[in-house]
Protein backbone atom coordinates (compact mmCIF):
# COMPACT_ATOMS: atom_id res chain seq x y z
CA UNK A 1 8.18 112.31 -40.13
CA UNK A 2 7.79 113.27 -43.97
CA UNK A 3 5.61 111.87 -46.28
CA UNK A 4 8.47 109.84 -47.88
CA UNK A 5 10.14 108.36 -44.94
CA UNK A 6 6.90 107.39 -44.27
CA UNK A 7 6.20 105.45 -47.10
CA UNK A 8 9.86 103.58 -47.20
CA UNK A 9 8.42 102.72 -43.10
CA UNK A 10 5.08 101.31 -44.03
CA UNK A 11 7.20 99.44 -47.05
CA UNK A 12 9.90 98.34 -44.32
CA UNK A 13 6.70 97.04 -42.12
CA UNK A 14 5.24 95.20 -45.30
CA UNK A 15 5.81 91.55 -44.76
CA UNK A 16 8.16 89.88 -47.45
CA UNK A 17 9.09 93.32 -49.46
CA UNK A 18 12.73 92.74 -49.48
CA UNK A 19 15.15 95.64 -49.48
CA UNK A 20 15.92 94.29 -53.21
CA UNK A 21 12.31 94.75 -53.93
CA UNK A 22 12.54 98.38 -52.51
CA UNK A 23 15.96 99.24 -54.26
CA UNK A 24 14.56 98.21 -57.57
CA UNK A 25 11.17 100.21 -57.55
CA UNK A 26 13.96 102.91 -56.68
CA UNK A 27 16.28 102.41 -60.10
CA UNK A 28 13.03 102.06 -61.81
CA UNK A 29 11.69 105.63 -60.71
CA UNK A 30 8.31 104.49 -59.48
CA UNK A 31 6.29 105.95 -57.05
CA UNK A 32 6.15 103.92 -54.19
CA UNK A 33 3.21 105.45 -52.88
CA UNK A 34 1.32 104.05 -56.14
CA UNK A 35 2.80 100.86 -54.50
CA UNK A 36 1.54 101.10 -51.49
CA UNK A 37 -2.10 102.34 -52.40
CA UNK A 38 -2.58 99.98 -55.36
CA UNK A 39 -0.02 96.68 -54.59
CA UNK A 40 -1.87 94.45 -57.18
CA UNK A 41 -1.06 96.65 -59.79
CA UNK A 42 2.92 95.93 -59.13
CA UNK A 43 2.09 92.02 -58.95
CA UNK A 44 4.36 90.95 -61.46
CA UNK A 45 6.32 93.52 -61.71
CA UNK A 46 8.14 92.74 -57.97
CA UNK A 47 6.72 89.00 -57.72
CA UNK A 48 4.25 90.11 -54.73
CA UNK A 49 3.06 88.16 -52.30
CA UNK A 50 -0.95 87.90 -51.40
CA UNK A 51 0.32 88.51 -47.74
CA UNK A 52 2.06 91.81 -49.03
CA UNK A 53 -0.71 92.79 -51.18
CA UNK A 54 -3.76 92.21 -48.06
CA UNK A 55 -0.99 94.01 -45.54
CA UNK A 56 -0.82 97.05 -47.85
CA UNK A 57 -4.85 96.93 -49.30
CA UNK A 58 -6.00 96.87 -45.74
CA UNK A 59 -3.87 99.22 -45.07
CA UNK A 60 -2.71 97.21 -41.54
CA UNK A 61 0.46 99.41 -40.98
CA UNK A 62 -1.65 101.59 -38.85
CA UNK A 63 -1.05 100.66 -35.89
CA UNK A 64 2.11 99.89 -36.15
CA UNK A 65 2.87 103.36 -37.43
CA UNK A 66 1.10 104.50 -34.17
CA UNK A 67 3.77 102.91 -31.97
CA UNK A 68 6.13 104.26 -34.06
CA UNK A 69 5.11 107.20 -33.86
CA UNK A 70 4.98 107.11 -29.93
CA UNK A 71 8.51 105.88 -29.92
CA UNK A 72 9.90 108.82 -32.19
CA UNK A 73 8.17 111.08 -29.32
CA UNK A 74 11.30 110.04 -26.85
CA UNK A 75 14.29 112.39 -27.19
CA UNK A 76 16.89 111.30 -29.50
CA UNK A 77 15.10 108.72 -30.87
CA UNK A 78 14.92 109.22 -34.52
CA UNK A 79 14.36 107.01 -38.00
CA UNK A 80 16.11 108.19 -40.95
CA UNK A 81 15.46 106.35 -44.82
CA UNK A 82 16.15 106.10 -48.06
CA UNK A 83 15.19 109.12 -48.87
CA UNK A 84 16.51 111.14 -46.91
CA UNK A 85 19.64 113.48 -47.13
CA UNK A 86 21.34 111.78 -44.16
CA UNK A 87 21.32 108.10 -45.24
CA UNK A 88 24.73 107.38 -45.61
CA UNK A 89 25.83 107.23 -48.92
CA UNK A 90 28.05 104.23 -48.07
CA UNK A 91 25.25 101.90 -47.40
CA UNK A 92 23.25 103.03 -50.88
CA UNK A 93 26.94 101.13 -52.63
CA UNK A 94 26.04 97.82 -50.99
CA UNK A 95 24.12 95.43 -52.54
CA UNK A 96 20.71 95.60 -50.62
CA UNK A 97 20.55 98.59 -48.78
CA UNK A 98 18.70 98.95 -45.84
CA UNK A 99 14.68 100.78 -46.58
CA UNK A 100 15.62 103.14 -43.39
CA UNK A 101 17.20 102.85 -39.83
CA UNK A 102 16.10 103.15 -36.46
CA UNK A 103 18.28 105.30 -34.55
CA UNK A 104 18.64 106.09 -30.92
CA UNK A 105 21.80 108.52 -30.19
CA UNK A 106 23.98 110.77 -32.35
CA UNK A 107 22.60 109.87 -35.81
CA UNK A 108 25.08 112.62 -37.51
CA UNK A 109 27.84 110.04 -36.55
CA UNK A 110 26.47 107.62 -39.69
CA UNK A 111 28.53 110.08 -41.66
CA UNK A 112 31.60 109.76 -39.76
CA UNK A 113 34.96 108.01 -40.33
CA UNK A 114 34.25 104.32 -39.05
CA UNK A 115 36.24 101.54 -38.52
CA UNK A 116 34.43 97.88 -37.62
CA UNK A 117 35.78 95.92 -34.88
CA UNK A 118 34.81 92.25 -34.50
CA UNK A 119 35.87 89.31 -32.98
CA UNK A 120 35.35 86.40 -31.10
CA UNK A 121 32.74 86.14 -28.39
CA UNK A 122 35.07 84.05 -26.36
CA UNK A 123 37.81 86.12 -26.05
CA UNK A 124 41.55 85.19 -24.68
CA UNK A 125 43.30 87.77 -22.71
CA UNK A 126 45.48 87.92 -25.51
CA UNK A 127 42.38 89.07 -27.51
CA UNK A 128 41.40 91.55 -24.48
CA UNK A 129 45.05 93.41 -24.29
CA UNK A 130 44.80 93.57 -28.26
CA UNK A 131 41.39 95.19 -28.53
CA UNK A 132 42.34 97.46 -25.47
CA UNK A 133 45.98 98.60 -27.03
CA UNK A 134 44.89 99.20 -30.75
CA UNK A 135 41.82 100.97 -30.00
CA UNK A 136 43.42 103.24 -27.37
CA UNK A 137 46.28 104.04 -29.60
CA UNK A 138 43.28 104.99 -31.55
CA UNK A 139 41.87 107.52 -29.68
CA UNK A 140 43.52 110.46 -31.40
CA UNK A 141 42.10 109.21 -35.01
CA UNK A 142 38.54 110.17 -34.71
CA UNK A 143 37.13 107.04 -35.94
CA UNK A 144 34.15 106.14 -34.99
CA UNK A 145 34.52 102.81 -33.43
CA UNK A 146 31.74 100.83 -35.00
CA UNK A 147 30.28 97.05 -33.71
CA UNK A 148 27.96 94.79 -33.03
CA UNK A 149 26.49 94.69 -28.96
CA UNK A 150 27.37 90.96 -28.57
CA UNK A 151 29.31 89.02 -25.82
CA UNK A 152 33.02 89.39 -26.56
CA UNK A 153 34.76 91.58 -28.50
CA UNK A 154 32.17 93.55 -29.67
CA UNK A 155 31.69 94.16 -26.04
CA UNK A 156 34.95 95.05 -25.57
CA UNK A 157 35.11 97.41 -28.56
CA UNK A 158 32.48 99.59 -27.41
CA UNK A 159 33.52 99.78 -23.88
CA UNK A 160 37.27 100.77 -24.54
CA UNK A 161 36.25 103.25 -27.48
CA UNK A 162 33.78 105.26 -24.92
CA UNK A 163 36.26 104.63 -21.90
CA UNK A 164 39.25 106.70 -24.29
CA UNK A 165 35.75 108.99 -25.25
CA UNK A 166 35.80 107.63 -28.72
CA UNK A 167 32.58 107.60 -30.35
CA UNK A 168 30.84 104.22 -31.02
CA UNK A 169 27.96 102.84 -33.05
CA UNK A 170 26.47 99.30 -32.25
CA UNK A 171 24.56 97.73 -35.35
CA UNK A 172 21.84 95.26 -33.54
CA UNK A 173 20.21 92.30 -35.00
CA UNK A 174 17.04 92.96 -33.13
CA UNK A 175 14.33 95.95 -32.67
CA UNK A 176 15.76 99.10 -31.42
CA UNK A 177 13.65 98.91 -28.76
CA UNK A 178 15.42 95.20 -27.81
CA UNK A 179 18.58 94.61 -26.01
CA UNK A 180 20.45 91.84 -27.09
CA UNK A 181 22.65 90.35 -24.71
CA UNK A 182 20.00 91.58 -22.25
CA UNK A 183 23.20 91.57 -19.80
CA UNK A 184 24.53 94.70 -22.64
CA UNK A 185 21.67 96.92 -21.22
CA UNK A 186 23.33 99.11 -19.29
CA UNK A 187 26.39 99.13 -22.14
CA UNK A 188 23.28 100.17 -24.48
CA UNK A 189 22.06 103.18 -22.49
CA UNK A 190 25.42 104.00 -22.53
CA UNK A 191 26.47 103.93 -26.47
CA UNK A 192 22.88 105.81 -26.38
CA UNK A 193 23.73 109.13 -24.84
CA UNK A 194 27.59 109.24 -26.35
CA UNK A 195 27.13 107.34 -29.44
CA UNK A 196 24.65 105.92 -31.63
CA UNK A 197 22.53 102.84 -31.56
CA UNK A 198 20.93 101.89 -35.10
CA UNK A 199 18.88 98.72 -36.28
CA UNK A 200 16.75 97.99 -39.79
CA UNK A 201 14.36 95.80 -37.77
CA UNK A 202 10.79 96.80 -36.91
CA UNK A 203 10.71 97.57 -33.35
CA UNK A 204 10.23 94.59 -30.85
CA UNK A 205 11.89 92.27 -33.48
CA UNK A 206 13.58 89.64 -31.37
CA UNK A 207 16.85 87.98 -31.78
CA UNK A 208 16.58 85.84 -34.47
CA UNK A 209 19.40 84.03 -35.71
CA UNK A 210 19.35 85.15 -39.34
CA UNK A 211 18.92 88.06 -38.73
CA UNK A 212 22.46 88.64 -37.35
CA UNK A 213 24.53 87.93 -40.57
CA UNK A 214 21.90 90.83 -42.04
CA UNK A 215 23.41 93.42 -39.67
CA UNK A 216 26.91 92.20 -40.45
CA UNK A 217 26.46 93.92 -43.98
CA UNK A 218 25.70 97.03 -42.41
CA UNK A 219 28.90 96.97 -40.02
CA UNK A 220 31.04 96.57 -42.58
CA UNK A 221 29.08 98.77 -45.11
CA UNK A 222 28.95 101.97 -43.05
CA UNK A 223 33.02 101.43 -41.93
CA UNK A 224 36.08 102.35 -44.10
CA UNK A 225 37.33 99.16 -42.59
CA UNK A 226 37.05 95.99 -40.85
CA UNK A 227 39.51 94.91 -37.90
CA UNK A 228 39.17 91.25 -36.72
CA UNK A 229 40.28 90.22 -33.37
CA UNK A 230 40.48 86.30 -32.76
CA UNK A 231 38.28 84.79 -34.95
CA UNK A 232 37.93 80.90 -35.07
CA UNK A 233 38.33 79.55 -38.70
CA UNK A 234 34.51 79.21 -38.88
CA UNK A 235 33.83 82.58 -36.93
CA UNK A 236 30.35 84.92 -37.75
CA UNK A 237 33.20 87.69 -37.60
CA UNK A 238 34.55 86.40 -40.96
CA UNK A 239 31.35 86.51 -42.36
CA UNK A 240 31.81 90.63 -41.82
CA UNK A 241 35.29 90.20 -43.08
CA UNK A 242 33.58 88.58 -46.36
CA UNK A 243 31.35 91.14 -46.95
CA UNK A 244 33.91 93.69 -46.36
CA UNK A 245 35.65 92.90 -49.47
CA UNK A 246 32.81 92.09 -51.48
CA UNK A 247 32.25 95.84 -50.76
CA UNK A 248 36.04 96.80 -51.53
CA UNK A 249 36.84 97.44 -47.95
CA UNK A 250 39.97 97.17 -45.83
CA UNK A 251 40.27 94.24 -44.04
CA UNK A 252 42.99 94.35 -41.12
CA UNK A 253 43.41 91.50 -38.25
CA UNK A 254 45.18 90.75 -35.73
CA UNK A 255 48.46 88.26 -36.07
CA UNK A 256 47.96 85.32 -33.08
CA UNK A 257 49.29 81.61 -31.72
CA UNK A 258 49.47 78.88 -34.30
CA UNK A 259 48.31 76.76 -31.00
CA UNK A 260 45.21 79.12 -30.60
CA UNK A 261 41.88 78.24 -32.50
CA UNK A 262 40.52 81.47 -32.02
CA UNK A 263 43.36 82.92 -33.71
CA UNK A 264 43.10 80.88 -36.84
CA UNK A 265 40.94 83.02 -38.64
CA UNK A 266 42.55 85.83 -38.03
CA UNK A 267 45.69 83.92 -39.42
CA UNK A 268 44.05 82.63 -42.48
CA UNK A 269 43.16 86.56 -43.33
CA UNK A 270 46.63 87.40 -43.40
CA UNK A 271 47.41 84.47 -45.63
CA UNK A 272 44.91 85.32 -47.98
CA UNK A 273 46.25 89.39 -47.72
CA UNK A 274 44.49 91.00 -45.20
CA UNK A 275 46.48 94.00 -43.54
CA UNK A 276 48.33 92.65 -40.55
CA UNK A 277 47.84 95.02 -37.10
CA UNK A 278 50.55 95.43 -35.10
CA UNK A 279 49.56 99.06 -33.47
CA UNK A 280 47.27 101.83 -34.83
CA UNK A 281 49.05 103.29 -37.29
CA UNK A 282 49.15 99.94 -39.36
CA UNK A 283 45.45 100.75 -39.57
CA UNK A 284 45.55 104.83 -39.62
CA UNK A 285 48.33 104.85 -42.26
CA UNK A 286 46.18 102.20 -44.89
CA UNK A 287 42.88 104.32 -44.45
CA UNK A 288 44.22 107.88 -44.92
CA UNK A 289 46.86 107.30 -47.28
CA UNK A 290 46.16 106.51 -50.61
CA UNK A 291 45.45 102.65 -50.28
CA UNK A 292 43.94 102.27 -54.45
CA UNK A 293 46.30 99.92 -55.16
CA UNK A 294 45.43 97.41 -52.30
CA UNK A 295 43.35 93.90 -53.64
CA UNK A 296 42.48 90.86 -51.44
CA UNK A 297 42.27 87.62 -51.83
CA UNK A 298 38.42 86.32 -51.78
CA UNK A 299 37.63 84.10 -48.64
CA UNK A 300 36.75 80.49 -49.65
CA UNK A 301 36.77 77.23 -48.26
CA UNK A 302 36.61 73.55 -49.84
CA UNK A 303 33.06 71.34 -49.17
CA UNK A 304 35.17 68.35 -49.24
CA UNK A 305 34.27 66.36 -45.97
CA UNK A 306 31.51 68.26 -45.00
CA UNK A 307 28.99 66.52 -42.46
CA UNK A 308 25.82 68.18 -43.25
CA UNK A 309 22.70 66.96 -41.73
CA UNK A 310 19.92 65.66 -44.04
CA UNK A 311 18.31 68.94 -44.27
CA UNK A 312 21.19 71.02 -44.60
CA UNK A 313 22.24 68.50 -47.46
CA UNK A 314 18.97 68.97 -48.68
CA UNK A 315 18.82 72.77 -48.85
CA UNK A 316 22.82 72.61 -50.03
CA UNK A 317 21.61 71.01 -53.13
CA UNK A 318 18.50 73.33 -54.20
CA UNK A 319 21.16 75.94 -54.51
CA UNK A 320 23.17 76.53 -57.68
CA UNK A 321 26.08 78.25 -58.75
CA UNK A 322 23.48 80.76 -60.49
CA UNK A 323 21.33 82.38 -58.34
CA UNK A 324 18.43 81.08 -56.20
CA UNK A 325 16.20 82.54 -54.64
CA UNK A 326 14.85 81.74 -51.32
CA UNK A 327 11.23 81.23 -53.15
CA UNK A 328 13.22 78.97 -55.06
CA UNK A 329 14.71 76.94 -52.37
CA UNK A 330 11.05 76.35 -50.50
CA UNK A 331 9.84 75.31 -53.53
CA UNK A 332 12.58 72.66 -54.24
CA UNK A 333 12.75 71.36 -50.62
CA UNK A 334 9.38 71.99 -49.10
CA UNK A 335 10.76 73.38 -45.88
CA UNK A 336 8.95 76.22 -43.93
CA UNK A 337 11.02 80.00 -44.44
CA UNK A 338 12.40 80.07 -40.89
CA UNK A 339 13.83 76.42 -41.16
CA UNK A 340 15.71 77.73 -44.57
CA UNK A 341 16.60 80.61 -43.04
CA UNK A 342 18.63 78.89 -39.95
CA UNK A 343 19.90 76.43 -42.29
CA UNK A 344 21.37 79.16 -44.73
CA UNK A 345 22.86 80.90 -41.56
CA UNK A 346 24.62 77.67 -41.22
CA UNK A 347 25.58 77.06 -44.49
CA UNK A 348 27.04 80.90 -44.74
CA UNK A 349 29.38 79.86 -41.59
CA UNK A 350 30.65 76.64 -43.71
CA UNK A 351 30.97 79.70 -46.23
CA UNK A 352 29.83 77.07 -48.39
CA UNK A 353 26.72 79.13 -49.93
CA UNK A 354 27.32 83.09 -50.27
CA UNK A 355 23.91 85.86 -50.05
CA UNK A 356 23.86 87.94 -53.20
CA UNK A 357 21.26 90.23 -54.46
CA UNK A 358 17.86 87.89 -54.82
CA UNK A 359 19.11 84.92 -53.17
CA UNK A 360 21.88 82.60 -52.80
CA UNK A 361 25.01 80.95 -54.80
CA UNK A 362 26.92 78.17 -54.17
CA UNK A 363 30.62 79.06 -53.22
């Protein structure tokens, strides 16, 4: 591991030093290992926490650099960050980049051609012979078929891209070192010795529910494009679809039954101009032929009748239509961090509060 990887780790370890915090000291030029030997001196300057400050003075990354370290010693097991030359330069355009990633497989497929494929967890068989046609018709693209390991049709995704001997990354919300479904572990060793398994959480993080929306960035960050298959209208897979044209990238979905609520979403994209999929080369022909002129419609959706609970209200209102941070919002409502932070998951899936760099805006 060089010396600068290992500073953007022992950053990545420090409690509450956001990835905006890291991508700032970055614009500014300043040497993070000042930062990380001398914390009180950047105080003000990033808004640091005593918790950061005693993490980094005491210098209580150690040992969690030593099991690190012990995990890097298993083959193909691998961390790559900032810093280095094979961060992929797609995730460095999104808002709050990732401080590094946590690899297990092939991490030279980061760089590859990727399309996203997401999609209900409760799939129809309708849903099942869609992700199974498009993404064998597929097979002579090289994409990389990238996802998310969760029940459905991320599931699905990764299982027919390896079965036509696609490649496939899954983008977990947990550790590297945690399988999530724990029912997806022998689908994990799998996508780990023909594709690529990556996470940005410290290893042993467990499956926490913010943390999923998080990864969501980075599926649709490292992928020239986002497929949906079925997606209720309140779906987390729209949530990827969001943040795929917040980052000017293709959105495509699948067409499905009026009389079918997991197809509604999907419908609603098309409405609001996502590319409707019919086969492969609807998908092939927008990513590889000039597609400049292409704009979408933002996804939005009206507050009117909403039945938030009293703290959900409550959190609702600490948020403006300028941003606010999440310092901000404990401040204003007195709740504990991981109560906010389920309660802004929430709030996302209204898609009545949007994550921007720093915080959070009303919709």
């Amino acid at each position: 591991m060089n010396i600068k990887t290992k500073e953007a780790l022992i950053l990545s370890l420090a409690p509450h030093f956001s990835k905006i915090k890291f991508k700032n000291a970055i614009e500014a030029d300043l040497d993070i290992s000042k930062i990380i030997a001398k914390p009180n001196n950047y105080k003000k300057t990033f808004s640091l926490r005593e918790e950061t400050i005693d993490y980094l003075e005491t210098e209580s990354y150690i040992k969690p650099l030593e099991e690190i370290d012990k995990w890097l010693k298993s083959p193909n097991h691998s961390i790559i960050s900032y810093f280095d030359s094979n961060y992929p330069n797609s995730l460095k355009q999104i808002a709050d980049p990732p401080i590094l990633l946590y690899c297990v497989g092939d991490k030279n497929l980061l760089v590859s051609d990727q399309l996203a494929v997401v999609g209900s967890r409760k799939y129809s068989t309708y849903g099942r012979n869609a992700t199974d046609k498009i993404i064998t018709e597929l097979s002579e693209s090289n994409l990389t078929i990238t996802s998310g390991l969760a029940f459905g049709i991320d599931t699905l995704a990764h299982e027919v891209a390896l079965k036509n001997n696609l490649k496939t990354i899954a983008v977990i919300g947990t550790g590297i070192n945690i399988v999530y479904p724990a029912s997806n572990r022998s689908l994990y060793e799998k996508i780990a010795r023909n594709g690529l398994i990556i996470s940005e959480f410290a290893l042993g993080t467990k499956p926490l529910r913010h943390n999923f929306p998080l990864r969501n960035r980075l599926i649709s960050g490292l992928s020239k494009g986002v497929l949906v298959i079925e997606a209720a209208s309140k779906s987390g897979s729209l949530i990827t679809a969001k943040l795929a044209l917040d980052q000017n990238k293709e959105v495509f979905a699948i067409p499905g039954s009026i009389f079918n609520s997991t197809s509604q979403g999907c419908n609603d994209l098309i409405i609001q101009g996502a590319k409707l999929v019919r086969n492969a080369n609807d998908i092939v022909d927008e990513l590889f032929i000039d597609s400049s002129s292409k704009s979408y419609t933002a996804i939005t959706t009206s507050t009117d009748d909403l039945n938030l609970e009293p703290e959900q209200l409550l959190v609702y209102e600490s948020i403006s239509d300028s941003l606010t941070t999440i310092d901000n919002i404990i401040n204003t409502t007195a709740l504990n961090y991981s109560r906010i932070a389920e309660i802004l998951f929430d709030l996302e899936m209204l898609k009545i509060v949007q994550s921007v760099p720093g915080g959070y805006i009303i919709v």
